[in-house]
C-alpha atoms as a PDB file:
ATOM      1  CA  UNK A   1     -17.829   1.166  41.346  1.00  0.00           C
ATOM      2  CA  UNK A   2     -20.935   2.138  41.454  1.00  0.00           C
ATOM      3  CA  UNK A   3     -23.055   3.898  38.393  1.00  0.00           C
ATOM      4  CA  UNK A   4     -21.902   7.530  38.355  1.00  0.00           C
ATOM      5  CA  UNK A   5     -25.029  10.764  38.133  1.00  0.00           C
ATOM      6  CA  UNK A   6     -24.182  11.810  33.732  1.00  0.00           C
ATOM      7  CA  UNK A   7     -24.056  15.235  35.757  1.00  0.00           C
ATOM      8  CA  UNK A   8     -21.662  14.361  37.750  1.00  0.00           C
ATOM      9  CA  UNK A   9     -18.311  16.601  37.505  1.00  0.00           C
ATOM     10  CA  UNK A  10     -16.544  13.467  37.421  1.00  0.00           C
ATOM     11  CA  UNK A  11     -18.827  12.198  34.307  1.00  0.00           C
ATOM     12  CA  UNK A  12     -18.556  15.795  32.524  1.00  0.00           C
ATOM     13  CA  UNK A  13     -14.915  15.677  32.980  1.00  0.00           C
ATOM     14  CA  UNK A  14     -14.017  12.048  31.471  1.00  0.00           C
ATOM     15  CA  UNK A  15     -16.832  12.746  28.629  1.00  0.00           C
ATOM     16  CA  UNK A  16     -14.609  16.365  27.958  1.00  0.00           C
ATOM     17  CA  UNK A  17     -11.021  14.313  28.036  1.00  0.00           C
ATOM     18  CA  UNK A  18     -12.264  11.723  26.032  1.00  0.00           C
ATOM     19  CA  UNK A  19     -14.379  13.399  23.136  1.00  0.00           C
ATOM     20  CA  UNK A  20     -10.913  15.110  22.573  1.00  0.00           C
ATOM     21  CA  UNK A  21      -8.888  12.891  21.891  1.00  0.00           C
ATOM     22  CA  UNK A  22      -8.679   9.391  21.048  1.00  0.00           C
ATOM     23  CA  UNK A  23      -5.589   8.350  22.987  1.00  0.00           C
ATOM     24  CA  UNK A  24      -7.107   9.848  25.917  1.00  0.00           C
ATOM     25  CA  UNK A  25     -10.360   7.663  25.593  1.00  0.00           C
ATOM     26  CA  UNK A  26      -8.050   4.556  24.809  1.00  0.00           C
ATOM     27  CA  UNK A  27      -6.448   5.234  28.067  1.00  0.00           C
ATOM     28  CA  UNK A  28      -9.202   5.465  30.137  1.00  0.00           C
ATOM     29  CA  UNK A  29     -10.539   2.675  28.770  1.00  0.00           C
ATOM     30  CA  UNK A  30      -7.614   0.424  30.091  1.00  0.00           C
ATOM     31  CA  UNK A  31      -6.808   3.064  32.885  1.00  0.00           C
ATOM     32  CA  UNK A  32      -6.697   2.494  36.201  1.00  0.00           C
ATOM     33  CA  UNK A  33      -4.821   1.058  38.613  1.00  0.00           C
ATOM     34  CA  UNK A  34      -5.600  -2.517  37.848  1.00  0.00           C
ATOM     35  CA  UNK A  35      -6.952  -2.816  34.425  1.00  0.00           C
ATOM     36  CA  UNK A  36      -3.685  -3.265  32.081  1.00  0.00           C
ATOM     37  CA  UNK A  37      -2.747  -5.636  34.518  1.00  0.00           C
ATOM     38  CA  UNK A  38      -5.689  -7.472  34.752  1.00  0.00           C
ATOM     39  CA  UNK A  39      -4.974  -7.458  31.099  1.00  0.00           C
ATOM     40  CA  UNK A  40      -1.651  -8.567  30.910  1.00  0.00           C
ATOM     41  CA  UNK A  41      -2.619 -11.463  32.918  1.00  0.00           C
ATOM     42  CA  UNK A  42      -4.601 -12.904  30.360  1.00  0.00           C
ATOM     43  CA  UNK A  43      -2.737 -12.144  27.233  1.00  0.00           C
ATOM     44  CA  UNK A  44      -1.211 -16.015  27.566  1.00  0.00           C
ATOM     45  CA  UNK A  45      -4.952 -17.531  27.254  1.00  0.00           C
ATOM     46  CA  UNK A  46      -8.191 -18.031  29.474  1.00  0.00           C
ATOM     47  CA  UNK A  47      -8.195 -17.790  33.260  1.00  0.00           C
ATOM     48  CA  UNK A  48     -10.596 -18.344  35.977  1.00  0.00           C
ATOM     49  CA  UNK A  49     -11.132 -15.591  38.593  1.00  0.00           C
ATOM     50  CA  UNK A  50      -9.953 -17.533  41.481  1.00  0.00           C
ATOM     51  CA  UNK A  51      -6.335 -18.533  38.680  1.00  0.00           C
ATOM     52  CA  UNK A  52      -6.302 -14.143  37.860  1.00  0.00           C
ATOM     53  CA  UNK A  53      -6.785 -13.622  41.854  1.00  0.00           C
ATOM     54  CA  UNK A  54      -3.145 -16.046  42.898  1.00  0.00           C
ATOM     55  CA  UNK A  55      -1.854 -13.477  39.957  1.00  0.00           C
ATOM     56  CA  UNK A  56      -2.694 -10.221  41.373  1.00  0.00           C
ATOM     57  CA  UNK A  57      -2.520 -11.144  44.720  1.00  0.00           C
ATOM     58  CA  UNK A  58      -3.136  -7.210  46.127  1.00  0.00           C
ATOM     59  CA  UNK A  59      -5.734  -7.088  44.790  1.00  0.00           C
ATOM     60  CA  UNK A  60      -9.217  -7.663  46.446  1.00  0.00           C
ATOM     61  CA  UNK A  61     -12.037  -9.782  45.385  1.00  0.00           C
ATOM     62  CA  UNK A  62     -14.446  -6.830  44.978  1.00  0.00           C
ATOM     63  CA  UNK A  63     -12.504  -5.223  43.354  1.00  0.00           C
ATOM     64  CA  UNK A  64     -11.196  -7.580  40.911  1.00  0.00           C
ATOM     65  CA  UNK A  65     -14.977  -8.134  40.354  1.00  0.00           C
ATOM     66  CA  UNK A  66     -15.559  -4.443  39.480  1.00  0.00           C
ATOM     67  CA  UNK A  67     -12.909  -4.207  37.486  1.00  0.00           C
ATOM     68  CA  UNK A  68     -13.545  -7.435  35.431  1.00  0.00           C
ATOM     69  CA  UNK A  69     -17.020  -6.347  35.268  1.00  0.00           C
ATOM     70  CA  UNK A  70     -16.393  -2.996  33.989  1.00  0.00           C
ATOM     71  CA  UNK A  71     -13.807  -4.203  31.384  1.00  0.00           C
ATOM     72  CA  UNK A  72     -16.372  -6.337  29.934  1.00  0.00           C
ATOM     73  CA  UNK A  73     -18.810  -3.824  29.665  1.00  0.00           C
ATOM     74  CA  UNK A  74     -16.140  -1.788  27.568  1.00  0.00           C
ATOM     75  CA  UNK A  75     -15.602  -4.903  25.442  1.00  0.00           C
ATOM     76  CA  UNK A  76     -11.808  -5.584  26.460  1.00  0.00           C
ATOM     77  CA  UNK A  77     -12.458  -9.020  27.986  1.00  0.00           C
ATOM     78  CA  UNK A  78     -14.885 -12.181  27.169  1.00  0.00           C
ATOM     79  CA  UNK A  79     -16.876 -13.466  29.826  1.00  0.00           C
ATOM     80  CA  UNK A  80     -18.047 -17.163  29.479  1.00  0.00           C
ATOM     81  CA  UNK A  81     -19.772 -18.815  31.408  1.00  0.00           C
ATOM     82  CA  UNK A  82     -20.389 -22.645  31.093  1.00  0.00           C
ATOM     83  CA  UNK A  83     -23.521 -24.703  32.411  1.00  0.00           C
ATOM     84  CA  UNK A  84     -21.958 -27.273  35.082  1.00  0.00           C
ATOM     85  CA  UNK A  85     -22.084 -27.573  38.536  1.00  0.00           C
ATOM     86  CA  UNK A  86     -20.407 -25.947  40.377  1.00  0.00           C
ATOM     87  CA  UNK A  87     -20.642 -22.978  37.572  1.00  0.00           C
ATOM     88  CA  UNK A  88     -17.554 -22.102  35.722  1.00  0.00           C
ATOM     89  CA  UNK A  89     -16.056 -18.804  34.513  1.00  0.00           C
ATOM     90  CA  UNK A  90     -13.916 -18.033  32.138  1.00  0.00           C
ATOM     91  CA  UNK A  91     -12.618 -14.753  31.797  1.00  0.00           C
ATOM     92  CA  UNK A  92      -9.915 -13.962  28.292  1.00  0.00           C
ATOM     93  CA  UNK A  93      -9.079 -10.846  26.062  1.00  0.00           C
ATOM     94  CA  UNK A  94     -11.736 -10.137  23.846  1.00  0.00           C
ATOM     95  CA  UNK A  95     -10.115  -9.796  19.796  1.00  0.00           C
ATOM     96  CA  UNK A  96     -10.569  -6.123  20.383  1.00  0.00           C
ATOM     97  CA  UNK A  97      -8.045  -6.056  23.345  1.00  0.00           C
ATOM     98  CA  UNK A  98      -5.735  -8.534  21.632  1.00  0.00           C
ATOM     99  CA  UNK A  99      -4.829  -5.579  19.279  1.00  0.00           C
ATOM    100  CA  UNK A 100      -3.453  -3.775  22.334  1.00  0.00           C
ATOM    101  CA  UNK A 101      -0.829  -6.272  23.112  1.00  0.00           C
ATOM    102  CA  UNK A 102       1.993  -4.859  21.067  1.00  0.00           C
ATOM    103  CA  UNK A 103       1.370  -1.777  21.964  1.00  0.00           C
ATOM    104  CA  UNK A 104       1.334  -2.440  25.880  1.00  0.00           C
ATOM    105  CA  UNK A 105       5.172  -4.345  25.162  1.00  0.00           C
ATOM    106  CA  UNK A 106       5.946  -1.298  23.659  1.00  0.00           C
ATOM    107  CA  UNK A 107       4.681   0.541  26.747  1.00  0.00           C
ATOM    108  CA  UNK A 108       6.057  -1.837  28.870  1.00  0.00           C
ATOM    109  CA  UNK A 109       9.727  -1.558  27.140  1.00  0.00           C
ATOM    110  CA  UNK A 110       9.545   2.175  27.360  1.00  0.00           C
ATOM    111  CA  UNK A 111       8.958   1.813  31.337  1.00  0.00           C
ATOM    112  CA  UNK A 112      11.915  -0.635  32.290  1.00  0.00           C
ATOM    113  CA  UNK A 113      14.425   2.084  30.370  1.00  0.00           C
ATOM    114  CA  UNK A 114      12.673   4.793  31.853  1.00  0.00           C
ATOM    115  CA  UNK A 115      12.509   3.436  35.423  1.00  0.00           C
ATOM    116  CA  UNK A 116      15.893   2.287  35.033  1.00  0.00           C
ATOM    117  CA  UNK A 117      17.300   5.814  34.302  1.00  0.00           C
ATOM    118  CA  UNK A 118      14.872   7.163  36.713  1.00  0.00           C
ATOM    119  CA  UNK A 119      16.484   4.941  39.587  1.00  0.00           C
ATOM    120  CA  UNK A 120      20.044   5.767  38.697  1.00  0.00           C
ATOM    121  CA  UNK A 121      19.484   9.700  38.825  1.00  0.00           C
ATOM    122  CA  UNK A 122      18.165   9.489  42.022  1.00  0.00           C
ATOM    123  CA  UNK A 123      20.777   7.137  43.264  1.00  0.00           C
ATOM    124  CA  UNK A 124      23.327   9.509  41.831  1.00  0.00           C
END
């Protein structure tokens, strides 16, 4: 994604929702359609991109990239990079992120009861 005019509607917008209210600017910190998953992915340990990739395989390379890179930049996931040939890349969740873990299961829970009855009423 590409850097954003701070004039932008889109900029003043997301700066309104999330001076507001703190739950909003958690969300949209971990928002999006690929993020929490991206996430979830590395909540067992460190992963390569290529290892995250044959995880989330719907999701392109760019845009794995962009999201990887922009979830770093928030400070939700560590970036190391290690001085061998070829170069290697580790990507895992930063300690800040690891906070969000029970709260994602909670999340997580909540969705498989609510999909659940959701699917039944319309099957109904």
């Amino acid at each position: 994604m590409g850097k954003r005019k701070e004039s932008s509607t889109n900029m003043v917008n997301e700066k309104c929702i999330t001076e507001g209210c703190d739950l909003t600017y958690a969300v949209c910190k971990m928002g999006g359609r690929w993020k929490l998953l991206i996430l979830c992915k590395l909540e067992h340990g460190k992963l390569r991109f290529g290892e995250i990739k044959k995880l989330i395989p719907n999701i392109s390379e760019r845009m794995l990239t962009l999201q990887l890179r922009e979830l770093e930049k928030d400070g939700l996931v560590k970036r190391t990079v290690y001085a061998e040939v070829p170069p290697r890349v580790d990507y895992e969740l930063s300690t800040m992120s690891k906070e969000l873990i029970p709260i994602w299961l909670q999340l997580s829970n909540w969705g498989a009861k609510h999909r659940q009855n959701q699917e039944y009423q319309i099957s109904a």
